[in-house]
PDB file of N, CA and C in Angstrom:
ATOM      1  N   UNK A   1      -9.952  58.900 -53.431  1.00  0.00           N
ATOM      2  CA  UNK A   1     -10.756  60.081 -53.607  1.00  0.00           C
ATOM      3  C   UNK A   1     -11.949  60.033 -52.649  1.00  0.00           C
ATOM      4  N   UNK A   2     -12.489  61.077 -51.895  1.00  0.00           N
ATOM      5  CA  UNK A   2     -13.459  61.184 -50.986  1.00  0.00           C
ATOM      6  C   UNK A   2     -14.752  61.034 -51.704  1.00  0.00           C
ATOM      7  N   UNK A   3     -14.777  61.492 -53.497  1.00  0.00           N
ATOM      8  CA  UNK A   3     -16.111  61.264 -53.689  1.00  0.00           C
ATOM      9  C   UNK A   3     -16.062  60.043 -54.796  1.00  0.00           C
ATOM     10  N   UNK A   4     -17.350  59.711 -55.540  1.00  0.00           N
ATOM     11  CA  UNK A   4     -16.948  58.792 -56.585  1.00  0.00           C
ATOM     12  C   UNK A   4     -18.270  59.490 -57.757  1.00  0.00           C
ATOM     13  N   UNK A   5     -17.460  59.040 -58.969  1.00  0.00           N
ATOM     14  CA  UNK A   5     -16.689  59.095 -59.370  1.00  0.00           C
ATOM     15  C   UNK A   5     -15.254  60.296 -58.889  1.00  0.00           C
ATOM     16  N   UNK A   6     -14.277  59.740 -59.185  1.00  0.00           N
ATOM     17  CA  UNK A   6     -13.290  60.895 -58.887  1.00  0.00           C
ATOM     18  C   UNK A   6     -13.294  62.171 -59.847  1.00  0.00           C
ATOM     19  N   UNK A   7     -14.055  61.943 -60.545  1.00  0.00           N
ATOM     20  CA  UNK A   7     -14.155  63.379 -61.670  1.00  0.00           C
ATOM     21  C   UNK A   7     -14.613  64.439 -60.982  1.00  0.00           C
ATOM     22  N   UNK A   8     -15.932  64.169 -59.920  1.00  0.00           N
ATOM     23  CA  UNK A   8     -16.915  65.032 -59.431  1.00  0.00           C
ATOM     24  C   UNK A   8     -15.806  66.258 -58.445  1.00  0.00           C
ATOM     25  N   UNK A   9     -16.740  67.856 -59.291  1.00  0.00           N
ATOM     26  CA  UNK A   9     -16.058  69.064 -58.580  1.00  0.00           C
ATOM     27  C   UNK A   9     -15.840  68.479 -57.616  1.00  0.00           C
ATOM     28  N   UNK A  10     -14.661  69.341 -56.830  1.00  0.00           N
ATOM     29  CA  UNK A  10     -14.643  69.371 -55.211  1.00  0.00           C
ATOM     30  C   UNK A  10     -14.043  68.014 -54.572  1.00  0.00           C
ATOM     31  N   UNK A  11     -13.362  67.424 -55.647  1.00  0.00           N
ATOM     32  CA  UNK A  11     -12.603  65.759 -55.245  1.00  0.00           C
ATOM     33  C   UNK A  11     -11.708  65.725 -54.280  1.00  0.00           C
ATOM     34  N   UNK A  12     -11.384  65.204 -53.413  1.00  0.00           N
ATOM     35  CA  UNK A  12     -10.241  65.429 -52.535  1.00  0.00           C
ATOM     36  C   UNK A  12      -9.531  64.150 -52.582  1.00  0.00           C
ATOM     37  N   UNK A  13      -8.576  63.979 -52.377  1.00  0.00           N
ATOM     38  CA  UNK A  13      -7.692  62.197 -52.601  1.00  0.00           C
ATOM     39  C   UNK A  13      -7.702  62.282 -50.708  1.00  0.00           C
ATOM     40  N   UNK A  14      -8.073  60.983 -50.542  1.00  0.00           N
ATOM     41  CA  UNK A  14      -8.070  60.317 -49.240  1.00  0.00           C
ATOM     42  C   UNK A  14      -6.678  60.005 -49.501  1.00  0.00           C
ATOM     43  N   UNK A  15      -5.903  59.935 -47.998  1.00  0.00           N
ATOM     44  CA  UNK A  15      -4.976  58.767 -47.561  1.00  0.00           C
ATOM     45  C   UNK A  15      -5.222  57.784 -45.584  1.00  0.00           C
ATOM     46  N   UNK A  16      -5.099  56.883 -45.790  1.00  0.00           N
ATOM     47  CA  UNK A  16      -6.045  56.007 -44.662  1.00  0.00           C
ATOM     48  C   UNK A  16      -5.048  54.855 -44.116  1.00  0.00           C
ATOM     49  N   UNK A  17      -4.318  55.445 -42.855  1.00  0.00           N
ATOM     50  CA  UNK A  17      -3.555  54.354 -42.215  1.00  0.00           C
ATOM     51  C   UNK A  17      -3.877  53.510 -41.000  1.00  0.00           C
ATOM     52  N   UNK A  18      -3.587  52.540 -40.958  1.00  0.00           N
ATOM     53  CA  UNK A  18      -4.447  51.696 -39.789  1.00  0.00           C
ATOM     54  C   UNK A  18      -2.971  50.957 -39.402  1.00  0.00           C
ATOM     55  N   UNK A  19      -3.465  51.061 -37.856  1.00  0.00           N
ATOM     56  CA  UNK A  19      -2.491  50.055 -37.215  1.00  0.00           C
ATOM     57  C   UNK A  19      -2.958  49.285 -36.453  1.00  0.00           C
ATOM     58  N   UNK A  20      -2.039  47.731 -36.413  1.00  0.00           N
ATOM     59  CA  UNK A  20      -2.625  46.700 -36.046  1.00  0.00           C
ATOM     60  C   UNK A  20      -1.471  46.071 -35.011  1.00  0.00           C
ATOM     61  N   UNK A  21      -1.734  45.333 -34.064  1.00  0.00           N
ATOM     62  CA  UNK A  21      -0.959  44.835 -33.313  1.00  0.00           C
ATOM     63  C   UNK A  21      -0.644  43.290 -34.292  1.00  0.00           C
ATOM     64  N   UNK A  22      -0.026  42.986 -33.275  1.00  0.00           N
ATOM     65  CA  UNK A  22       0.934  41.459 -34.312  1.00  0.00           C
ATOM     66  C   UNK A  22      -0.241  40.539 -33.931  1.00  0.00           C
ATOM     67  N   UNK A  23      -1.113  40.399 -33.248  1.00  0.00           N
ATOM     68  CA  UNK A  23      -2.146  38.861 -33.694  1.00  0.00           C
ATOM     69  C   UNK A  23      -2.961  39.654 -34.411  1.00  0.00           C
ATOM     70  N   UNK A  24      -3.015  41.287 -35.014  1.00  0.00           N
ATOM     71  CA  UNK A  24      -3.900  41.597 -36.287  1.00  0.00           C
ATOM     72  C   UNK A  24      -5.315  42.138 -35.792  1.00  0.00           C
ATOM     73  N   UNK A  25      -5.217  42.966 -34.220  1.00  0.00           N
ATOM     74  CA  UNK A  25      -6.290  43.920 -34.148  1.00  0.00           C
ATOM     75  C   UNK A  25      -6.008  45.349 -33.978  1.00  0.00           C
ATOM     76  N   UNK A  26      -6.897  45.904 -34.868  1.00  0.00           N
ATOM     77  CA  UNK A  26      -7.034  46.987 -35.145  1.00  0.00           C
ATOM     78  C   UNK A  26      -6.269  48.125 -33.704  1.00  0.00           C
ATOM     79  N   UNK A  27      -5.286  48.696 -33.614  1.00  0.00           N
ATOM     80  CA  UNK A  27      -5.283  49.904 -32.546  1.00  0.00           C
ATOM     81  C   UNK A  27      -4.729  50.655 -32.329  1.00  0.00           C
ATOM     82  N   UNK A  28      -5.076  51.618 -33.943  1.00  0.00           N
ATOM     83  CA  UNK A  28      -5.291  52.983 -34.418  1.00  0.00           C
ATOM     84  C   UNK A  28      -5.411  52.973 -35.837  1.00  0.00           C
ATOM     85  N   UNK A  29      -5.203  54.528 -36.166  1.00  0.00           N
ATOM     86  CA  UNK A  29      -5.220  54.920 -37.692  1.00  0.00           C
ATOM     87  C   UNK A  29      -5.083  56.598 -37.663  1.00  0.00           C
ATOM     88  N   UNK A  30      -4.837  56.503 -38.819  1.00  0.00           N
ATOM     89  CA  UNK A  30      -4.723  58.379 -39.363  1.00  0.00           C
ATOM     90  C   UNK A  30      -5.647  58.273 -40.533  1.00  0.00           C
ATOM     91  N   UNK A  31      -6.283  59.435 -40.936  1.00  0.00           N
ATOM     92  CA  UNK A  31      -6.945  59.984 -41.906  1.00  0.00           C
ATOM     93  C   UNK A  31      -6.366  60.801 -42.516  1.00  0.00           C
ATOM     94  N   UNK A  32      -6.533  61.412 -43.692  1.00  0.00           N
ATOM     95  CA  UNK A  32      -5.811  62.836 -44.033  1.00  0.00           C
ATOM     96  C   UNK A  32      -6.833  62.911 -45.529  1.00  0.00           C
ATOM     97  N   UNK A  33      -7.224  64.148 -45.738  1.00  0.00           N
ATOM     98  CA  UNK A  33      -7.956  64.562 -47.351  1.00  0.00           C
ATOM     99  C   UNK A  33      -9.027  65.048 -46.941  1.00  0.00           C
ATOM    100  N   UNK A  34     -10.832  65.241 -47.526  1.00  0.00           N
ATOM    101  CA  UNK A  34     -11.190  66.181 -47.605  1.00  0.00           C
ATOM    102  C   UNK A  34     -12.336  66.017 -46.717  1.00  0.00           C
ATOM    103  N   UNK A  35     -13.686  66.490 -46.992  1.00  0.00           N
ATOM    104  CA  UNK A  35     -14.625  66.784 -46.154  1.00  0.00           C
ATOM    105  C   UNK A  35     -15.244  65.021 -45.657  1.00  0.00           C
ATOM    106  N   UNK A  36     -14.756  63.831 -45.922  1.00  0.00           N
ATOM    107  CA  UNK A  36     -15.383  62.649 -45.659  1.00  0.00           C
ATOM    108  C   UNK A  36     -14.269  61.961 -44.167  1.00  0.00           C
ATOM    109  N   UNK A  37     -13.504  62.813 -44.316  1.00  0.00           N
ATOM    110  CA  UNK A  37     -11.974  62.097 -43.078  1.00  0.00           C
ATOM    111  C   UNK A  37     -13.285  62.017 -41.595  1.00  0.00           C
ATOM    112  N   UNK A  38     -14.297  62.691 -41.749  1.00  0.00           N
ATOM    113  CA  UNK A  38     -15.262  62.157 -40.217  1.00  0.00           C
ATOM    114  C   UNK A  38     -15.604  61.362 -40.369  1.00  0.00           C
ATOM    115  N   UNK A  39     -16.465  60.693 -41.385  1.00  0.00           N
ATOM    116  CA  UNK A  39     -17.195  59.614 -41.058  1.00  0.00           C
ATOM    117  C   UNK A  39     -15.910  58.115 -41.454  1.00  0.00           C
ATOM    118  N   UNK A  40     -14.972  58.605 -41.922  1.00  0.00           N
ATOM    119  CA  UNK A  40     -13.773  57.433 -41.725  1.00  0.00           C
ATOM    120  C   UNK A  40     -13.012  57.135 -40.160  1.00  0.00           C
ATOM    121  N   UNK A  41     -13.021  58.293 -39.785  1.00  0.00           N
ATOM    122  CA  UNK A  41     -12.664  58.572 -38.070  1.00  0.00           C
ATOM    123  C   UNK A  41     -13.510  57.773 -37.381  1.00  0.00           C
ATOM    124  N   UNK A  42     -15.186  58.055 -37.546  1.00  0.00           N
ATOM    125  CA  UNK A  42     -15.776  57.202 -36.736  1.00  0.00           C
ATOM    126  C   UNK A  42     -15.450  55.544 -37.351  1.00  0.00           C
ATOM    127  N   UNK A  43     -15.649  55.591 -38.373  1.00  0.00           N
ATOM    128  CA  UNK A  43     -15.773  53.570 -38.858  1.00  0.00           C
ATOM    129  C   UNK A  43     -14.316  53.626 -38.095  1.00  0.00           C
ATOM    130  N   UNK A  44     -13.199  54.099 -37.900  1.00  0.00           N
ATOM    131  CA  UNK A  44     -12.075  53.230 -37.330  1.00  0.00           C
ATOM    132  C   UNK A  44     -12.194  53.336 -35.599  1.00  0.00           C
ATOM    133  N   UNK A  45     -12.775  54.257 -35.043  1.00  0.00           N
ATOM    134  CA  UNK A  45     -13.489  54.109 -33.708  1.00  0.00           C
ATOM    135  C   UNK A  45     -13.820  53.515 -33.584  1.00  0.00           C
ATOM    136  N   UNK A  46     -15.082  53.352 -34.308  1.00  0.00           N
ATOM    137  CA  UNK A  46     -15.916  51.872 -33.663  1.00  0.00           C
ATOM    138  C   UNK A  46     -15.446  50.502 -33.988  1.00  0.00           C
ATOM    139  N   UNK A  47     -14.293  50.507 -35.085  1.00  0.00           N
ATOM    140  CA  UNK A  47     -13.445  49.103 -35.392  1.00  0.00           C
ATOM    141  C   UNK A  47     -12.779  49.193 -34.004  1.00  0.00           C
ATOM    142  N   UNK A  48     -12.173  50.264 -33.778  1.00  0.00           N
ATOM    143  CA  UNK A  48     -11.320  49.767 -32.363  1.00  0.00           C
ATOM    144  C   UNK A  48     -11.931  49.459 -31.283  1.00  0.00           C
ATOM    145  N   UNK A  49     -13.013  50.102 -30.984  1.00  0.00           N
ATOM    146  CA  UNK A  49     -14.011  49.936 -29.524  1.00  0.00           C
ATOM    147  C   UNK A  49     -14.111  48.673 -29.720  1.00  0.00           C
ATOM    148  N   UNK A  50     -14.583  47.937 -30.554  1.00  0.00           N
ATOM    149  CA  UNK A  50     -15.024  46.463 -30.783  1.00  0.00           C
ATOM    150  C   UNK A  50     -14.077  45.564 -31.565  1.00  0.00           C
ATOM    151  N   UNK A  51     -12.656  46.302 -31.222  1.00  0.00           N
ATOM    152  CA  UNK A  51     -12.015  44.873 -30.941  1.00  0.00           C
ATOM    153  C   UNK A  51     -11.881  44.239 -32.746  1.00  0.00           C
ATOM    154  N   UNK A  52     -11.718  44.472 -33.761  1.00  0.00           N
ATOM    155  CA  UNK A  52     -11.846  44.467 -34.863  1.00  0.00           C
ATOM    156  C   UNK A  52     -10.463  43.783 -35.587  1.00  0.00           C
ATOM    157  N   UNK A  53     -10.871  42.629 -35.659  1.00  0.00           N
ATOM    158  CA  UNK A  53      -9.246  42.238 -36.493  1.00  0.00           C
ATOM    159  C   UNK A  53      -8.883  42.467 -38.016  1.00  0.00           C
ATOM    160  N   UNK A  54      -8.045  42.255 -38.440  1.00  0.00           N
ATOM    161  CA  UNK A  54      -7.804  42.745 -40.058  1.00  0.00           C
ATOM    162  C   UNK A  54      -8.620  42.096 -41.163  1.00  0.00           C
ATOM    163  N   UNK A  55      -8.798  40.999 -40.574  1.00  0.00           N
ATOM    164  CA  UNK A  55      -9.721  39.563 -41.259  1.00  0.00           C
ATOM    165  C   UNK A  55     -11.225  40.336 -41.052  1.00  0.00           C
ATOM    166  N   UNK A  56     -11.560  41.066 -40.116  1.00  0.00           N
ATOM    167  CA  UNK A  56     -13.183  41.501 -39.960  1.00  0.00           C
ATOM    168  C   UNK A  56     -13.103  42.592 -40.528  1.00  0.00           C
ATOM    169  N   UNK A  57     -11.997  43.418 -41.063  1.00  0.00           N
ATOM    170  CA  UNK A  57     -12.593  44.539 -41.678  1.00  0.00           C
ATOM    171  C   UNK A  57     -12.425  44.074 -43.447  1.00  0.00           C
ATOM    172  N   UNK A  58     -12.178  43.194 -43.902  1.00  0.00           N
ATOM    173  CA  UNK A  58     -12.356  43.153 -45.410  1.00  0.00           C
ATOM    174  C   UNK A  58     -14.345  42.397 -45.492  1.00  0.00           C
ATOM    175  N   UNK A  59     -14.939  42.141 -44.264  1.00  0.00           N
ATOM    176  CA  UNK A  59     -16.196  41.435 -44.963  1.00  0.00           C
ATOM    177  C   UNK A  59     -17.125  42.895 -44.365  1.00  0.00           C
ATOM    178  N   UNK A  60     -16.838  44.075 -43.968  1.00  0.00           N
ATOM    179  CA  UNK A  60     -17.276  44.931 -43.717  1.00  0.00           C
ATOM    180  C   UNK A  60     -18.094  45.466 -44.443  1.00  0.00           C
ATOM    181  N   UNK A  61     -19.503  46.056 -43.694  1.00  0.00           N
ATOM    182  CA  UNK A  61     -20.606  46.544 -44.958  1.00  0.00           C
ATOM    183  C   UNK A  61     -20.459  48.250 -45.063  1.00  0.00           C
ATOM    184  N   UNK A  62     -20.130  48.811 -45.823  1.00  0.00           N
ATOM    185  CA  UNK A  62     -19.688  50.159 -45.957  1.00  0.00           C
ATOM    186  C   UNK A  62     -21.469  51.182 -47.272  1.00  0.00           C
ATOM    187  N   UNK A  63     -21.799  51.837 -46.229  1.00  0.00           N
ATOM    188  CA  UNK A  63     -22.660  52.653 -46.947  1.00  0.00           C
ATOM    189  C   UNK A  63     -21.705  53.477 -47.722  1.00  0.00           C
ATOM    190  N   UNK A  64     -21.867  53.753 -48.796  1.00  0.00           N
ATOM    191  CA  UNK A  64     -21.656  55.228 -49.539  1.00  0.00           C
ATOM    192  C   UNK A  64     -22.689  55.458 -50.444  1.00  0.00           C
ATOM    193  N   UNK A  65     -22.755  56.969 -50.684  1.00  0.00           N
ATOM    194  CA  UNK A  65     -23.189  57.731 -51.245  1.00  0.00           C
ATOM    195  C   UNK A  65     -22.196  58.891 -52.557  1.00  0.00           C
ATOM    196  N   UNK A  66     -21.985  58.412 -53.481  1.00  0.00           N
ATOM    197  CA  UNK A  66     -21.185  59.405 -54.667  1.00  0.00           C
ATOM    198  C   UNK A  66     -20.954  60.864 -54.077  1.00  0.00           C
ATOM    199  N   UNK A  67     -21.806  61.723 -53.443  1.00  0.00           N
ATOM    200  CA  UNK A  67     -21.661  62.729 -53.273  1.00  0.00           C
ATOM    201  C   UNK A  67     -20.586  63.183 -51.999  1.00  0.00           C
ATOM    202  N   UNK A  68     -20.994  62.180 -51.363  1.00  0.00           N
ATOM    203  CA  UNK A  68     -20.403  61.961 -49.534  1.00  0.00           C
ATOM    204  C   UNK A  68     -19.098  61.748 -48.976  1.00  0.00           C
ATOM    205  N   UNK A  69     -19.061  59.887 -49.978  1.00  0.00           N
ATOM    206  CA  UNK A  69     -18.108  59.227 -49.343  1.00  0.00           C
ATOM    207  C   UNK A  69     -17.180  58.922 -50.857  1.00  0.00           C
ATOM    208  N   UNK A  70     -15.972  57.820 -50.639  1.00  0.00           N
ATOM    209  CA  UNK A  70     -15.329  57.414 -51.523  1.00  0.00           C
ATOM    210  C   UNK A  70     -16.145  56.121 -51.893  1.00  0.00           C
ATOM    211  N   UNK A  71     -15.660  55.551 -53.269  1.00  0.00           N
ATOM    212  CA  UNK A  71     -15.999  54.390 -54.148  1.00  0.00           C
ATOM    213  C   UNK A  71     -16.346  53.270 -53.126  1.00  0.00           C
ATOM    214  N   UNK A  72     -17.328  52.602 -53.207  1.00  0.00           N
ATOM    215  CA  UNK A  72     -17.388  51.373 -52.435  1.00  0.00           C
ATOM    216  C   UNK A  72     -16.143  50.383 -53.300  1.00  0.00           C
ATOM    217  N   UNK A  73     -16.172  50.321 -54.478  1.00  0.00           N
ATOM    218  CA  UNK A  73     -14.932  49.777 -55.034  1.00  0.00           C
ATOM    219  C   UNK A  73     -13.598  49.267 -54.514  1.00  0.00           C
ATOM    220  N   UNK A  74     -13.276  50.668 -54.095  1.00  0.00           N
ATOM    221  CA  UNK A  74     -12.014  51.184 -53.383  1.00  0.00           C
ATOM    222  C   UNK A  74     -12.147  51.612 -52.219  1.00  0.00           C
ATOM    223  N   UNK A  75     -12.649  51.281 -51.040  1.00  0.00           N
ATOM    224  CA  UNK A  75     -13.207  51.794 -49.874  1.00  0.00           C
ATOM    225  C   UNK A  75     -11.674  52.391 -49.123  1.00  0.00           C
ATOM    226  N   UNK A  76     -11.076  53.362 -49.092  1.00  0.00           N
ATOM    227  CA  UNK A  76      -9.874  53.609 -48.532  1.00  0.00           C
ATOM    228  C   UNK A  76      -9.574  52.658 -47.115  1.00  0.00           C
ATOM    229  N   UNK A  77     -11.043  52.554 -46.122  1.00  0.00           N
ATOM    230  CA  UNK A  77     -10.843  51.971 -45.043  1.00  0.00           C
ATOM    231  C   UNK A  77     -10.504  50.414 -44.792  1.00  0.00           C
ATOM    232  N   UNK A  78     -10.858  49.586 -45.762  1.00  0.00           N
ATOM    233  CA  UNK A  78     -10.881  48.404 -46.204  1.00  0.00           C
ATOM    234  C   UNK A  78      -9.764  48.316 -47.140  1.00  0.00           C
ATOM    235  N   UNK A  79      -9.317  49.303 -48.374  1.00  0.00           N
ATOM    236  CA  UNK A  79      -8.436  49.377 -48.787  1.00  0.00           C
ATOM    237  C   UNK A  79      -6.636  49.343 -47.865  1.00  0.00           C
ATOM    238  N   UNK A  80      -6.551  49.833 -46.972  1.00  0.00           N
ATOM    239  CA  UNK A  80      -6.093  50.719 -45.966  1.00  0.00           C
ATOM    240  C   UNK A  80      -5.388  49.025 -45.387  1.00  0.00           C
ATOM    241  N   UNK A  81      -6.770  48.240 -44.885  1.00  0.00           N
ATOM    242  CA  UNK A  81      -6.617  46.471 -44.042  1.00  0.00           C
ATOM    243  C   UNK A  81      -5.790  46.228 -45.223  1.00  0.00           C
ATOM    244  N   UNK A  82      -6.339  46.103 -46.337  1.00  0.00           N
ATOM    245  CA  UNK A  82      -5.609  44.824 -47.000  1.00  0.00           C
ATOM    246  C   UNK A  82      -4.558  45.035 -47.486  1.00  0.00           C
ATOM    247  N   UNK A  83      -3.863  46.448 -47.459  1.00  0.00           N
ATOM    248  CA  UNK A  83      -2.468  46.420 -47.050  1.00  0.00           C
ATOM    249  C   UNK A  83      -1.678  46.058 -45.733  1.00  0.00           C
ATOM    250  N   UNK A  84      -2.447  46.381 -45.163  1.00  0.00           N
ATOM    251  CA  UNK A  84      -1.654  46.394 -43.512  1.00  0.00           C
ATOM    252  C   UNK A  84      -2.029  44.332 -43.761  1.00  0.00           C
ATOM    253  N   UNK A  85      -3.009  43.507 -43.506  1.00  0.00           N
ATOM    254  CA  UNK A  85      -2.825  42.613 -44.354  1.00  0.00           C
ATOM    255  C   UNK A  85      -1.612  41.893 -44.484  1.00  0.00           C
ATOM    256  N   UNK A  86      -1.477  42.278 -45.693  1.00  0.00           N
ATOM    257  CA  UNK A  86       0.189  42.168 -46.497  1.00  0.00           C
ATOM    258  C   UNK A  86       1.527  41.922 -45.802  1.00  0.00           C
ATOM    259  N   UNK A  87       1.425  42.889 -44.562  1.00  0.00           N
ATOM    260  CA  UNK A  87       2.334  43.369 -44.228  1.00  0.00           C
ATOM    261  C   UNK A  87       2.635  42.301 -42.611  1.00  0.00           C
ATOM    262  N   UNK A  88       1.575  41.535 -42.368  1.00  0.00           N
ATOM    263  CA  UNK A  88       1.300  41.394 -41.086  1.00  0.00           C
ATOM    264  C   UNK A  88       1.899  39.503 -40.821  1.00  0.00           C
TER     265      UNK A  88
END
C-alpha cells in the first residue's frame, strides 16, 4: 500500500520489481500503484547510479511519512530485495 496505515482514504497497493545481475547489483526495476511510484523511481535510480547490491539495500534508511509513502514496516523497495534475494 502507498500509504500507512492501509485503511487511510485514497490507498493504492504498490507492486515493486527490481532486477539484479547474478553477482547481485541492482540494474533496474518497475513500479506500478498510486501517487508514491516517484519517489520509489528515484530511491531505485539512485540505487542504480551507485552501484547498489541486494545486501546494501536491506540496511537502507527509508524516510516515510503515513500520508506520502508506504509502511516503513513493509517498505515495498526493500521488500521488493529480499525477494529478488531469495531468488539469487
Amino acid at each position: 500500500m502507498d500509504k500507512h496505515p492501509g485503511t487511510l482514504p485514497g490507498t493504492c497497493p504498490l507492486k515493486v520489481k527490481l532486477i539484479f545481475s547474478e553477482k547481485g547489483v541492482l540494474i533496474g526495476g518497475q513500479v506500478f500503484g498510486g501517487g508514491s511510484v516517484g519517489e520509489l523511481c528515484n530511491a531505485i535510480s539512485v540505487a542504480i547510479q551507485n552501484g547498489m547490491t541486494v545486501d546494501r539495500l536491506f540496511s537502507m534508511q527509508i524516510g516515510t511519512h503515513p500520508f506520502f509513502t508506504a509502511s516503513p514496516i513493509a517498505y515495498p523497495f526493500v521488500s521488493a530485495a529480499i525477494d529478488a534475494a531469495k531468488k539469487l
